[in-house]
N, C-alpha and C. Protein backbone atom coordinates (compact mmCIF):
# COMPACT_ATOMS: atom_id res chain seq x y z
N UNK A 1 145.30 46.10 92.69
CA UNK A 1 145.07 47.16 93.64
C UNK A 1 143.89 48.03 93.21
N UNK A 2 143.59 48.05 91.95
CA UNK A 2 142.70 48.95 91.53
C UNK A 2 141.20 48.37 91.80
N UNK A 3 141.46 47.13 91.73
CA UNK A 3 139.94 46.28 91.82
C UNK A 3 139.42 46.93 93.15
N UNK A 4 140.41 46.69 94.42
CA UNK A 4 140.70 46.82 95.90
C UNK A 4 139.75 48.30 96.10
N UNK A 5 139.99 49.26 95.32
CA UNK A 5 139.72 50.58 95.29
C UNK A 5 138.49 50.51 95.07
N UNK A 6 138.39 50.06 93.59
CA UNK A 6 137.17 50.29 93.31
C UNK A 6 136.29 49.37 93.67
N UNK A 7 136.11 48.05 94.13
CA UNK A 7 135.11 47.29 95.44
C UNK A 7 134.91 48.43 96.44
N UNK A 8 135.86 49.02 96.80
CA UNK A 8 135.49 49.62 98.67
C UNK A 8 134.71 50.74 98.07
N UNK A 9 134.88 51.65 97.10
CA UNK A 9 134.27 52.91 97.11
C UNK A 9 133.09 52.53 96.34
N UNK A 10 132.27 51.83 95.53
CA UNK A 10 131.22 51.14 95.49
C UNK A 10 130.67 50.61 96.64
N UNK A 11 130.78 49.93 97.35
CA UNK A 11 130.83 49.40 98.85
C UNK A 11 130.25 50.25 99.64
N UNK A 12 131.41 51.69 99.76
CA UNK A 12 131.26 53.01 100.26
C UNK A 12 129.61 53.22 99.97
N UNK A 13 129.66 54.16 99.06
CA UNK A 13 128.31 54.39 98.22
C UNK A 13 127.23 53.47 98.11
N UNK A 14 127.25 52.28 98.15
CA UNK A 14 126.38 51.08 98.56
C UNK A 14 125.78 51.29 99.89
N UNK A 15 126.69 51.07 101.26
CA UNK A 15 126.57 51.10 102.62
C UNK A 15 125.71 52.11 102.78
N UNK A 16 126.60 53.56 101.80
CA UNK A 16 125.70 54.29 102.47
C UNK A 16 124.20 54.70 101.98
N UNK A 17 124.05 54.66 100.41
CA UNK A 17 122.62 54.02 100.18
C UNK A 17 121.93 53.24 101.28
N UNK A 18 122.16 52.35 101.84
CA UNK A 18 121.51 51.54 102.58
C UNK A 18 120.75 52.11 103.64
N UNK A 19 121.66 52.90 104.45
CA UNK A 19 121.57 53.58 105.80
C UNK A 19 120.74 54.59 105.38
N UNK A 20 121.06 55.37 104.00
CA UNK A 20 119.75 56.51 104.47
C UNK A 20 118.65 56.09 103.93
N UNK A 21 118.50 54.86 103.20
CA UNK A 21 117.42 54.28 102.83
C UNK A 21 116.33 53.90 104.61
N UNK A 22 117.12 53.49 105.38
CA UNK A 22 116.92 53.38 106.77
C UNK A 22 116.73 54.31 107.36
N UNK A 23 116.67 55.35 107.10
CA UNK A 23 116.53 56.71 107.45
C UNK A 23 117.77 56.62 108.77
N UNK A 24 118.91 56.50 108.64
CA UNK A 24 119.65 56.58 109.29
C UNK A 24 120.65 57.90 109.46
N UNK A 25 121.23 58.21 110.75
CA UNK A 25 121.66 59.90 111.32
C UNK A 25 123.34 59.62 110.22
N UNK A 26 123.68 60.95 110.07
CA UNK A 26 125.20 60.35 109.33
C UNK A 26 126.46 59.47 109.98
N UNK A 27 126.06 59.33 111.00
CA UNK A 27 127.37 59.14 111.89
C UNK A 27 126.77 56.86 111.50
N UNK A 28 125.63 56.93 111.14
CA UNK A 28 125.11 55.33 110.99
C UNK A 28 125.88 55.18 108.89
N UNK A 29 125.38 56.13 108.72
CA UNK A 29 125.79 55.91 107.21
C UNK A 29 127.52 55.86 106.91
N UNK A 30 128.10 56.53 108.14
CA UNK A 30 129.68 56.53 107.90
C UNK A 30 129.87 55.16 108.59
N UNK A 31 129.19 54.62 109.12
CA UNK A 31 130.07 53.03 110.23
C UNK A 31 129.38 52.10 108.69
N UNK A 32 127.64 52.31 108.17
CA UNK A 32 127.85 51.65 107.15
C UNK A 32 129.22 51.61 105.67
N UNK A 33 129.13 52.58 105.44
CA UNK A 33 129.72 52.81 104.37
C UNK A 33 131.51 52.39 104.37
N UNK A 34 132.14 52.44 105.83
CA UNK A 34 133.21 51.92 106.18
C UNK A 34 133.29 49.81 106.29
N UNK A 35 131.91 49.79 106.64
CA UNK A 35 132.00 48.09 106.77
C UNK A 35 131.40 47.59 105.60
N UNK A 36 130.76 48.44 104.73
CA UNK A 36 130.42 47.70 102.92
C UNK A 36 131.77 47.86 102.66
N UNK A 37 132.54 49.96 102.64
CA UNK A 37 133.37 49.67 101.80
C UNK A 37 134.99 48.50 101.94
N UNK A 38 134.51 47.75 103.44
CA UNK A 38 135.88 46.50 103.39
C UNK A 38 135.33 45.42 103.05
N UNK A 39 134.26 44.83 103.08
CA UNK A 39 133.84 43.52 102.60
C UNK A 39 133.53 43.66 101.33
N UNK A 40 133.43 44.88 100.57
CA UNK A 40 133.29 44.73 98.93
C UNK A 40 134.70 45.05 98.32
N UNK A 41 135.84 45.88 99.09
CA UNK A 41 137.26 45.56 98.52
C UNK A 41 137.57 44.90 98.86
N UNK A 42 137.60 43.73 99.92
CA UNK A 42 138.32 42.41 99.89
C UNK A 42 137.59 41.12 98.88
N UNK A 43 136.62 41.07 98.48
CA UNK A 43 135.12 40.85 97.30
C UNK A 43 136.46 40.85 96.15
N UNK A 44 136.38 41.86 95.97
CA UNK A 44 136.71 42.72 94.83
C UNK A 44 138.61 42.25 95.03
N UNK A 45 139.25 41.45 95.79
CA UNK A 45 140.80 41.56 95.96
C UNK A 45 140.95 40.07 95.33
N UNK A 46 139.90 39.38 95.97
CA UNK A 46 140.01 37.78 95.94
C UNK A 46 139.33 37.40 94.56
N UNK A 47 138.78 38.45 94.27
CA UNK A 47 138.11 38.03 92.71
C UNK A 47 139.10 38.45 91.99
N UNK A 48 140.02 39.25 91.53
CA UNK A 48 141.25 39.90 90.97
C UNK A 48 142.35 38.79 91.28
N UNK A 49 142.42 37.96 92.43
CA UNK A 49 143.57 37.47 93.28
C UNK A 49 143.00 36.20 92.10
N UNK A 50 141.47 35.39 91.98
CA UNK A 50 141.34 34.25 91.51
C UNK A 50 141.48 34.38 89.82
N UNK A 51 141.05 35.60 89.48
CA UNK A 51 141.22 35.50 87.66
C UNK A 51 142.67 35.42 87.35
N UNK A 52 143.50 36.13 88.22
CA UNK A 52 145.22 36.50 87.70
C UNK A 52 145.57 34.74 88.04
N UNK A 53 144.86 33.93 88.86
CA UNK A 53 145.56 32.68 89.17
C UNK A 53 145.10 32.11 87.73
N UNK A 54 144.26 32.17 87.71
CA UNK A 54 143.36 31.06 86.20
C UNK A 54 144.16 31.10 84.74
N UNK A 55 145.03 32.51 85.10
CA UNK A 55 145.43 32.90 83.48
C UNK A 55 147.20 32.02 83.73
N UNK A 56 147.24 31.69 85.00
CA UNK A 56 148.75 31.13 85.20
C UNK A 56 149.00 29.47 84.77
């Protein structure tokens, strides 16, 4: 769960790097920062999900 966390709020902060790098209005940096921060905690779930399998 913690991986989960910490993918999305990296993600978060990623996305939204991006957008104001784009010179983008905040309302663009919050839709980024919501769609990094789920594709880098699910990143971040399945990589946690594949090491805990490897050690079984």
């Amino acid at each position: 769960m913690t991986g989960f966390l910490m993918g999305a709020a990296f993600g978060a902060l990623f996305g939204t790097a991006v957008m104001w790098r784009r010179g983008g209005n905040k309302k663009d940096m919050g839709q980024y920062a919501v769609g990094f921060g789920i594709f880098f905690g699910f990143v971040a779930l399945f990589i946690t999900i594949f090491i805990a399998r490897q050690g079984a």
